[in-house]
C-alpha atoms as a PDB file:
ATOM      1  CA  UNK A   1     -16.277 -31.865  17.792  1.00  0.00           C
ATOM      2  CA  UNK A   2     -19.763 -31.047  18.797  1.00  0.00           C
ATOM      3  CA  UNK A   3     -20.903 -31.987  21.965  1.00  0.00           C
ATOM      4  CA  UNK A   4     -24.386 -33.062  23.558  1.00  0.00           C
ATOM      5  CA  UNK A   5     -25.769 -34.925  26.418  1.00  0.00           C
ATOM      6  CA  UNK A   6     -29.108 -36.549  26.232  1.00  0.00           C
ATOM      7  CA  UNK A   7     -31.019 -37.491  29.646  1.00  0.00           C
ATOM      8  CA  UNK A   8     -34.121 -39.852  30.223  1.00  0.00           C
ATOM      9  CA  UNK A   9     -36.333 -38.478  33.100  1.00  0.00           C
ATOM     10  CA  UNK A  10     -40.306 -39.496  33.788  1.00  0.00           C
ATOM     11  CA  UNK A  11     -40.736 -40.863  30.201  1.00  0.00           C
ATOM     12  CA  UNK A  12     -39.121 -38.093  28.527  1.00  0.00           C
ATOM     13  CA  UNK A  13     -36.215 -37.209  26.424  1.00  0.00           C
ATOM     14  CA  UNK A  14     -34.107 -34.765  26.922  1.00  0.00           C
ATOM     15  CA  UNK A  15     -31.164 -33.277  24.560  1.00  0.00           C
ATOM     16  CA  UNK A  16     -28.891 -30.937  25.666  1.00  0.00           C
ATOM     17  CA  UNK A  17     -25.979 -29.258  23.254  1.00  0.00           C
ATOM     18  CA  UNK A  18     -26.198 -28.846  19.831  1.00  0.00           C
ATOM     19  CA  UNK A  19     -27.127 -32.178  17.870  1.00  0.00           C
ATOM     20  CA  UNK A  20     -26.155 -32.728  13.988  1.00  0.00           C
ATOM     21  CA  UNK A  21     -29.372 -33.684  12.048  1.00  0.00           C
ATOM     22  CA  UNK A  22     -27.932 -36.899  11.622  1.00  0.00           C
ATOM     23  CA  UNK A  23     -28.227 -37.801  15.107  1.00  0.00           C
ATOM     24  CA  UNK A  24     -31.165 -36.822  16.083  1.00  0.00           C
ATOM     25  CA  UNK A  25     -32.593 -38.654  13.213  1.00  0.00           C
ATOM     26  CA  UNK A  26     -30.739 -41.942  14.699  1.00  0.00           C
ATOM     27  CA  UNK A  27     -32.472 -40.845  18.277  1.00  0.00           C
ATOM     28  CA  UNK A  28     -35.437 -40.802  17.013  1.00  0.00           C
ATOM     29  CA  UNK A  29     -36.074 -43.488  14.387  1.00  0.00           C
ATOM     30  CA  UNK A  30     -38.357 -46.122  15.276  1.00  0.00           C
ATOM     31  CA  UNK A  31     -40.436 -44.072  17.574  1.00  0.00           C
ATOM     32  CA  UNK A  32     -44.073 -44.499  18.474  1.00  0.00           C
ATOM     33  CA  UNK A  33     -46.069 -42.531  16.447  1.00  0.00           C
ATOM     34  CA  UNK A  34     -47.647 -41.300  20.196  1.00  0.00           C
ATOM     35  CA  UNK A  35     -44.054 -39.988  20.688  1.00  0.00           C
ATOM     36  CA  UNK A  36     -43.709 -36.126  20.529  1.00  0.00           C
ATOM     37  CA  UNK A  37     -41.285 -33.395  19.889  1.00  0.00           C
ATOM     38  CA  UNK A  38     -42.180 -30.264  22.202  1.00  0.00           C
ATOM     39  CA  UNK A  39     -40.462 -27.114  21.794  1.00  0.00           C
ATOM     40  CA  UNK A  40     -42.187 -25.967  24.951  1.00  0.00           C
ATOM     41  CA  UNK A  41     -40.737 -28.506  27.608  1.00  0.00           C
ATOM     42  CA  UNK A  42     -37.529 -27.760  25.345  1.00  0.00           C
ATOM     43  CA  UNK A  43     -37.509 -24.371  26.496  1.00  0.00           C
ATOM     44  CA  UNK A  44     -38.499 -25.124  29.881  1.00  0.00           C
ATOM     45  CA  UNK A  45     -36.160 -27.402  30.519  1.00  0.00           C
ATOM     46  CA  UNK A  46     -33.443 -25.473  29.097  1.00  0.00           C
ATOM     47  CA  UNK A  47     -32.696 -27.959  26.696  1.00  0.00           C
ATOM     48  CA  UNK A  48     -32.742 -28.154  22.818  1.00  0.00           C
ATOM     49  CA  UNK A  49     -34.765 -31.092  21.821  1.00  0.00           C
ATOM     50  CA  UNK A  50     -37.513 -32.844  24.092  1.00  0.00           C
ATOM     51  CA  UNK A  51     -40.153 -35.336  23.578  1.00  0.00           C
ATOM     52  CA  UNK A  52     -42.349 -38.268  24.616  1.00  0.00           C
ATOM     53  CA  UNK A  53     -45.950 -39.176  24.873  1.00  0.00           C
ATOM     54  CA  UNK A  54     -48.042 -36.573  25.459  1.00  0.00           C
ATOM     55  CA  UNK A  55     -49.064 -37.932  28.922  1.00  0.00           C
ATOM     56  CA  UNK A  56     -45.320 -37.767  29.949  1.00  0.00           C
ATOM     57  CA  UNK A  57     -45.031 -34.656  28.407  1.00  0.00           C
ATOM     58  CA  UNK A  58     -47.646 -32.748  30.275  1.00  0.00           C
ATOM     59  CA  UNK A  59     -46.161 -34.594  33.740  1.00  0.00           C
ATOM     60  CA  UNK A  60     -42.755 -33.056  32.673  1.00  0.00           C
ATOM     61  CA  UNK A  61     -43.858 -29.519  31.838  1.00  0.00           C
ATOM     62  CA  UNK A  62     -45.388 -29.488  35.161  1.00  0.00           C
ATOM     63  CA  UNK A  63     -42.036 -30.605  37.009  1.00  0.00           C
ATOM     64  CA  UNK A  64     -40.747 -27.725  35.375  1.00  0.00           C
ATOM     65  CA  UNK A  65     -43.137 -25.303  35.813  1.00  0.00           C
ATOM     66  CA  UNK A  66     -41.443 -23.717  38.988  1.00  0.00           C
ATOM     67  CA  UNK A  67     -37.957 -23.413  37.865  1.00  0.00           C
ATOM     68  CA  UNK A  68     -38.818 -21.951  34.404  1.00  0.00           C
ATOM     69  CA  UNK A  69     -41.112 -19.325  36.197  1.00  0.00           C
ATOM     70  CA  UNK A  70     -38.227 -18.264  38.237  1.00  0.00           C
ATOM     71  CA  UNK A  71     -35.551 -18.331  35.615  1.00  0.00           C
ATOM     72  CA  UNK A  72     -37.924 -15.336  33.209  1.00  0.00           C
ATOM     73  CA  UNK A  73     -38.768 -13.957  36.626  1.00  0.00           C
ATOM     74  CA  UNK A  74     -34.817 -13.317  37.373  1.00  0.00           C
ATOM     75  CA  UNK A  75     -34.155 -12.385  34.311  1.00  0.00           C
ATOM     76  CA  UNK A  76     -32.309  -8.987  33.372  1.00  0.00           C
ATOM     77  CA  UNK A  77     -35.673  -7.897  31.351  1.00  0.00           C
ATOM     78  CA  UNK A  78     -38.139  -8.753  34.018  1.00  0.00           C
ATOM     79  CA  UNK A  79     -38.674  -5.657  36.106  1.00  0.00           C
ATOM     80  CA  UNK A  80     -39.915  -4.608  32.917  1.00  0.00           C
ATOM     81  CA  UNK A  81     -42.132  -7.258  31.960  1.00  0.00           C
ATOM     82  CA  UNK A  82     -46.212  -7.699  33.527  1.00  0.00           C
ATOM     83  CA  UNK A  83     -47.175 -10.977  35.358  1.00  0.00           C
ATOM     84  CA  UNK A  84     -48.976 -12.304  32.394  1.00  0.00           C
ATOM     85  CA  UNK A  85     -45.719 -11.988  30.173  1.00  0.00           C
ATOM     86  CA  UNK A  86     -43.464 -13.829  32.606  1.00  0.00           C
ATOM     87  CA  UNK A  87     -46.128 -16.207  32.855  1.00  0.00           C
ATOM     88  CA  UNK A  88     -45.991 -16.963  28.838  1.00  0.00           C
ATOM     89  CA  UNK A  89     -42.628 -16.783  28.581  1.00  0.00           C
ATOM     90  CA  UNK A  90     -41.770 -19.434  30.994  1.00  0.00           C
ATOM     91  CA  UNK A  91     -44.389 -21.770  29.969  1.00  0.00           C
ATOM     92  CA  UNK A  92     -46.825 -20.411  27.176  1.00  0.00           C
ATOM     93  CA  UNK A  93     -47.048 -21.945  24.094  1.00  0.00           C
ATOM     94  CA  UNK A  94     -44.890 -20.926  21.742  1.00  0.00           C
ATOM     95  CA  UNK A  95     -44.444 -21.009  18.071  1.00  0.00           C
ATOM     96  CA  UNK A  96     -42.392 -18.618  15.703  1.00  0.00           C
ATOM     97  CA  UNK A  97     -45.430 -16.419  15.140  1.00  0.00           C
ATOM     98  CA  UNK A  98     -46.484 -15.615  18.921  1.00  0.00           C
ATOM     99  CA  UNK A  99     -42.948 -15.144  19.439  1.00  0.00           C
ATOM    100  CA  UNK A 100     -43.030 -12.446  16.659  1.00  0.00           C
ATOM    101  CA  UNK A 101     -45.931 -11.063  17.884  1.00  0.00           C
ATOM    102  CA  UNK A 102     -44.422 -10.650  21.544  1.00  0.00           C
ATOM    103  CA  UNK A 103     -40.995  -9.794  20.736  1.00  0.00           C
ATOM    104  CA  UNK A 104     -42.358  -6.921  18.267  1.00  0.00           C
ATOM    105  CA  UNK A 105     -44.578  -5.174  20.470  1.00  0.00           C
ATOM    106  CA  UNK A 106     -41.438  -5.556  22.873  1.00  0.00           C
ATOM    107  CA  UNK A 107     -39.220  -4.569  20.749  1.00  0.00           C
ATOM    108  CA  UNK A 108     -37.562  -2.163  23.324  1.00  0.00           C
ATOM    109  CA  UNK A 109     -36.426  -5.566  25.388  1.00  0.00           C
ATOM    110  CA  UNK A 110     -34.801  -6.748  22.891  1.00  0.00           C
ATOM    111  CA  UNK A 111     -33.394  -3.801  20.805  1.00  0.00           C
ATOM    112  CA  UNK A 112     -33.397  -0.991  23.741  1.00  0.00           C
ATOM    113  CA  UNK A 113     -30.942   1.572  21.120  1.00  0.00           C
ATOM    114  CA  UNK A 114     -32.428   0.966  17.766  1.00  0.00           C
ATOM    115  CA  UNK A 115     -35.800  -0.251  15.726  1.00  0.00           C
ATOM    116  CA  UNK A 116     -36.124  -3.954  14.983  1.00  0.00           C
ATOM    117  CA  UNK A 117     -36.017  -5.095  11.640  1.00  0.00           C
ATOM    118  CA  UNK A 118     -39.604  -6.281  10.521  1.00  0.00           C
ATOM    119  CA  UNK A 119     -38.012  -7.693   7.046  1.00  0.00           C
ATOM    120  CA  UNK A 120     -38.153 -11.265   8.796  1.00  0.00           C
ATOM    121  CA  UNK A 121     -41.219 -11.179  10.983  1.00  0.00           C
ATOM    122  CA  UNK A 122     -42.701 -14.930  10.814  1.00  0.00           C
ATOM    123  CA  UNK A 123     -46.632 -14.765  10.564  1.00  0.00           C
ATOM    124  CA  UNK A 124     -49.033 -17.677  11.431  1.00  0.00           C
ATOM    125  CA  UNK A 125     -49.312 -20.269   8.664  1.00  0.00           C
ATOM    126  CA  UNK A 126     -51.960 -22.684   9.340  1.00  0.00           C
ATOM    127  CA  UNK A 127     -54.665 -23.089  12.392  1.00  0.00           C
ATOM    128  CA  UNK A 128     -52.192 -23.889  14.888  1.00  0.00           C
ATOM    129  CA  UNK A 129     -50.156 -21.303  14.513  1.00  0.00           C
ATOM    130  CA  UNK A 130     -52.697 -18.725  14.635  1.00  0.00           C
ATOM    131  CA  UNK A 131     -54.240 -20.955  17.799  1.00  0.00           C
ATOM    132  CA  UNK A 132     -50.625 -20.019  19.291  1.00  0.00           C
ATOM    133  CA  UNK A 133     -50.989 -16.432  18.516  1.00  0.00           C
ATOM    134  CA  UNK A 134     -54.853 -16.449  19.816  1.00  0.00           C
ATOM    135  CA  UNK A 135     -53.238 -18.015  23.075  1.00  0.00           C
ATOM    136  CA  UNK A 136     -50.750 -15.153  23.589  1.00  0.00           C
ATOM    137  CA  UNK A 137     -53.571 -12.332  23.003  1.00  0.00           C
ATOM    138  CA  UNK A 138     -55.877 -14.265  25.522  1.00  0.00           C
ATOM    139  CA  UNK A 139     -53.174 -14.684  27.678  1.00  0.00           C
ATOM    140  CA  UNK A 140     -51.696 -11.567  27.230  1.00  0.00           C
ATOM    141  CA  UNK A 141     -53.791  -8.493  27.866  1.00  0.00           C
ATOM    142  CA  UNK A 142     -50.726  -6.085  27.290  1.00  0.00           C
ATOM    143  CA  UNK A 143     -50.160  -7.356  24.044  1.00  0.00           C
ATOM    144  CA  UNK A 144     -53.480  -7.749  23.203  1.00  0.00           C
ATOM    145  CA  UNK A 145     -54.008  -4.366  23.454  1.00  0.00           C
ATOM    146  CA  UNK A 146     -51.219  -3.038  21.136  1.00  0.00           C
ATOM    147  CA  UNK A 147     -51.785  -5.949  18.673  1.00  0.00           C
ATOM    148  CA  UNK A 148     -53.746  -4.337  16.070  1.00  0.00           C
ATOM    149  CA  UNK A 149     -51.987  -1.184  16.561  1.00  0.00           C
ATOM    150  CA  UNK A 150     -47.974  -2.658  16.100  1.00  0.00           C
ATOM    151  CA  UNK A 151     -48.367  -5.551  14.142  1.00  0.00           C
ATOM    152  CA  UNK A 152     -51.223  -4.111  11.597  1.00  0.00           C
ATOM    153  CA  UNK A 153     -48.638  -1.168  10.655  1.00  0.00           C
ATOM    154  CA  UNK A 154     -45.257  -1.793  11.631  1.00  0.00           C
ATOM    155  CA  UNK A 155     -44.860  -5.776  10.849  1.00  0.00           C
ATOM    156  CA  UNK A 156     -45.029  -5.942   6.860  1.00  0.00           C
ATOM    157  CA  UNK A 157     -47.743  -6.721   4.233  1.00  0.00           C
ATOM    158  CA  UNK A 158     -48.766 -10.269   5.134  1.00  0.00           C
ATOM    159  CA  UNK A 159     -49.224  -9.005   9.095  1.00  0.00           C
ATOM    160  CA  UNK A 160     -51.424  -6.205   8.024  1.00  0.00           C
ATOM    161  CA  UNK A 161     -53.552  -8.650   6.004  1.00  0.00           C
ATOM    162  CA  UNK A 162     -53.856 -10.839   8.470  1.00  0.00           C
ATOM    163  CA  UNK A 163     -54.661  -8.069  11.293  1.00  0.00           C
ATOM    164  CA  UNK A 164     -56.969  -7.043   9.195  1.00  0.00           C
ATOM    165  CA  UNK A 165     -59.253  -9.946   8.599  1.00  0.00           C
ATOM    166  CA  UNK A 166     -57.903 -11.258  12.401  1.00  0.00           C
ATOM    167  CA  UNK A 167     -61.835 -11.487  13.677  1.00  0.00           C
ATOM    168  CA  UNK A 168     -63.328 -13.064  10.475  1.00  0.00           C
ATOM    169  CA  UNK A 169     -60.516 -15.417  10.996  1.00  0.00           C
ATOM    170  CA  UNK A 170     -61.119 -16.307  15.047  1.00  0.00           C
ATOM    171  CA  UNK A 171     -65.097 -16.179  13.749  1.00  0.00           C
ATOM    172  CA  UNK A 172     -64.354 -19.025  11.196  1.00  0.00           C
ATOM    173  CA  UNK A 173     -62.211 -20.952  13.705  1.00  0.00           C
ATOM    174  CA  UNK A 174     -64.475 -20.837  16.585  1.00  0.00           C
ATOM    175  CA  UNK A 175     -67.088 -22.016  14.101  1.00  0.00           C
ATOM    176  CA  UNK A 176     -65.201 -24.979  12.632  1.00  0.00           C
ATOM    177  CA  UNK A 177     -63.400 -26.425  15.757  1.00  0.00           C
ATOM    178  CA  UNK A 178     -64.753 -24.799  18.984  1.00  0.00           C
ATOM    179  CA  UNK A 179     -62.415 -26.960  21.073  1.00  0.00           C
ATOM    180  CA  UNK A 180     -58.826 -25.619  19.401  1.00  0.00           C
ATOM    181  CA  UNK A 181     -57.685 -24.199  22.781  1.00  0.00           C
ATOM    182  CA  UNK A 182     -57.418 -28.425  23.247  1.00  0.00           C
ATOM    183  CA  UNK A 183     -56.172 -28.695  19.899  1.00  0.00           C
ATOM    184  CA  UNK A 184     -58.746 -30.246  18.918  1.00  0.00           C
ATOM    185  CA  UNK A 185     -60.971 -30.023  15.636  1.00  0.00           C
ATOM    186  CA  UNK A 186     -59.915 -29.373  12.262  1.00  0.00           C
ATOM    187  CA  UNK A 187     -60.002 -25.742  10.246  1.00  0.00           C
ATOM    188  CA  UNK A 188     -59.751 -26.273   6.797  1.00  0.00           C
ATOM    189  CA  UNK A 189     -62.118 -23.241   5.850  1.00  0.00           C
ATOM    190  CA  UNK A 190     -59.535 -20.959   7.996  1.00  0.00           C
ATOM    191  CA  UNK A 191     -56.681 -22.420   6.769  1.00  0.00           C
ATOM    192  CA  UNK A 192     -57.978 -21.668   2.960  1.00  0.00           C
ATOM    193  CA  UNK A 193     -58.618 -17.860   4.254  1.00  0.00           C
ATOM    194  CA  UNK A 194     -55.192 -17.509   5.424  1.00  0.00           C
ATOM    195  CA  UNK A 195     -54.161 -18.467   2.096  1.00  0.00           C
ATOM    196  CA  UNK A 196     -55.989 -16.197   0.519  1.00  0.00           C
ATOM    197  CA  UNK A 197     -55.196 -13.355   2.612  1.00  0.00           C
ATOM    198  CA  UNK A 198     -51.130 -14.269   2.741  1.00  0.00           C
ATOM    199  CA  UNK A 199     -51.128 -14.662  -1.422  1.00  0.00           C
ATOM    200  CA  UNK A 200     -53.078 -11.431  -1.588  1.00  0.00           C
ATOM    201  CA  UNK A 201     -50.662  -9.754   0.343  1.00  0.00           C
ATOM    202  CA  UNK A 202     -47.562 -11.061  -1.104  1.00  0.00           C
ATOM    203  CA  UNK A 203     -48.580  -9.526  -4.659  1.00  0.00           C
END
């Protein structure tokens, strides 16, 4: 039988356990369309699903704040981890591409004995995943600085496209919606030349 608990706190919803599709599709039906499902006060709440307006989102992820500082802080990988990645860990914002960027140039946190496979490394597929991976770099001097380096060599074809057009890409995005860091704006002409760039790899 699988098991979950779900808890209402400050506006928000919180699921904890593993939840059958099914369910959360009964949870969430008949929603507000201002309702929100955020991975990030997920994470930082140690729980699998979260969501609610974005107002009572934000007031929740800073509740949490604290704890989920100290929780990556104590962690067994810490004393080998910089301020700045603590800091995104805990709260950053996180998406399946940042967290491929991180956890390859980290590899050695994660696979201490042997190399990491790069067969399944997720790369950014539209403007807001490459606004999460911008984040990271911004936020992330460390990995900023081996970025080109790991992920334009040792991360598969559609990486090393990518790493190689990365500054026409931020140039076009800064252009088109100077206020993504908000998420605000829309990219279309950098979401047609990461098209491009992950078709021309993939041939």
């Amino acid at each position: 039988m699988i098991e979950y608990t779900i808890k209402e706190e400050k506006g928000c919803t919180f699921v904890f356990g593993a939840l059958p599709i099914d369910a959360l599709a009964r949870l969430t039906r008949g929603h507000s369309k201002a309702v929100v499902m955020d991975t990030d006060l997920a994470r930082m709440a140690e729980a699998n699903f979260a969501w609610g307006k974005p107002a009572d989102v934000q007031r929740a992820k800073d509740q949490y704040r604290e704890s989920a500082i100290d929780r990556v802080r104590n962690g067994q990988t810490a004393s080998e981890l910089d301020e700045e990645s603590i800091q995104w860990l805990a709260i950053g914002e996180q998406g399946r591409s940042s967290q491929a960027i991180f956890w390859r140039i980290n590899a050695h946190l994660l696979f201490p004995d042997a190399k990491a496979s790069i067969k399944d490394i997720a790369y950014p597929l539209d403007p807001s995943d490459l606004g999460r991976c911008r984040k990271l770099l911004e936020q992330v001097p460390s990995v900023n600085e081996r970025f080109a380096q790991v992920m334009g060599t040792m991360a598969g074809p559609v990486w090393a496209g990518l790493v190689e057009n990365w500054e026409c890409l931020c140039s076009t995005m800064d252009r088109e919606a100077p206020d993504w860091r908000e998420g605000k704006g829309v990219a279309t002409e950098t979401y047609r030349l990461m098209k491009e760039i992950i078709a021309a790899a993939k041939k």
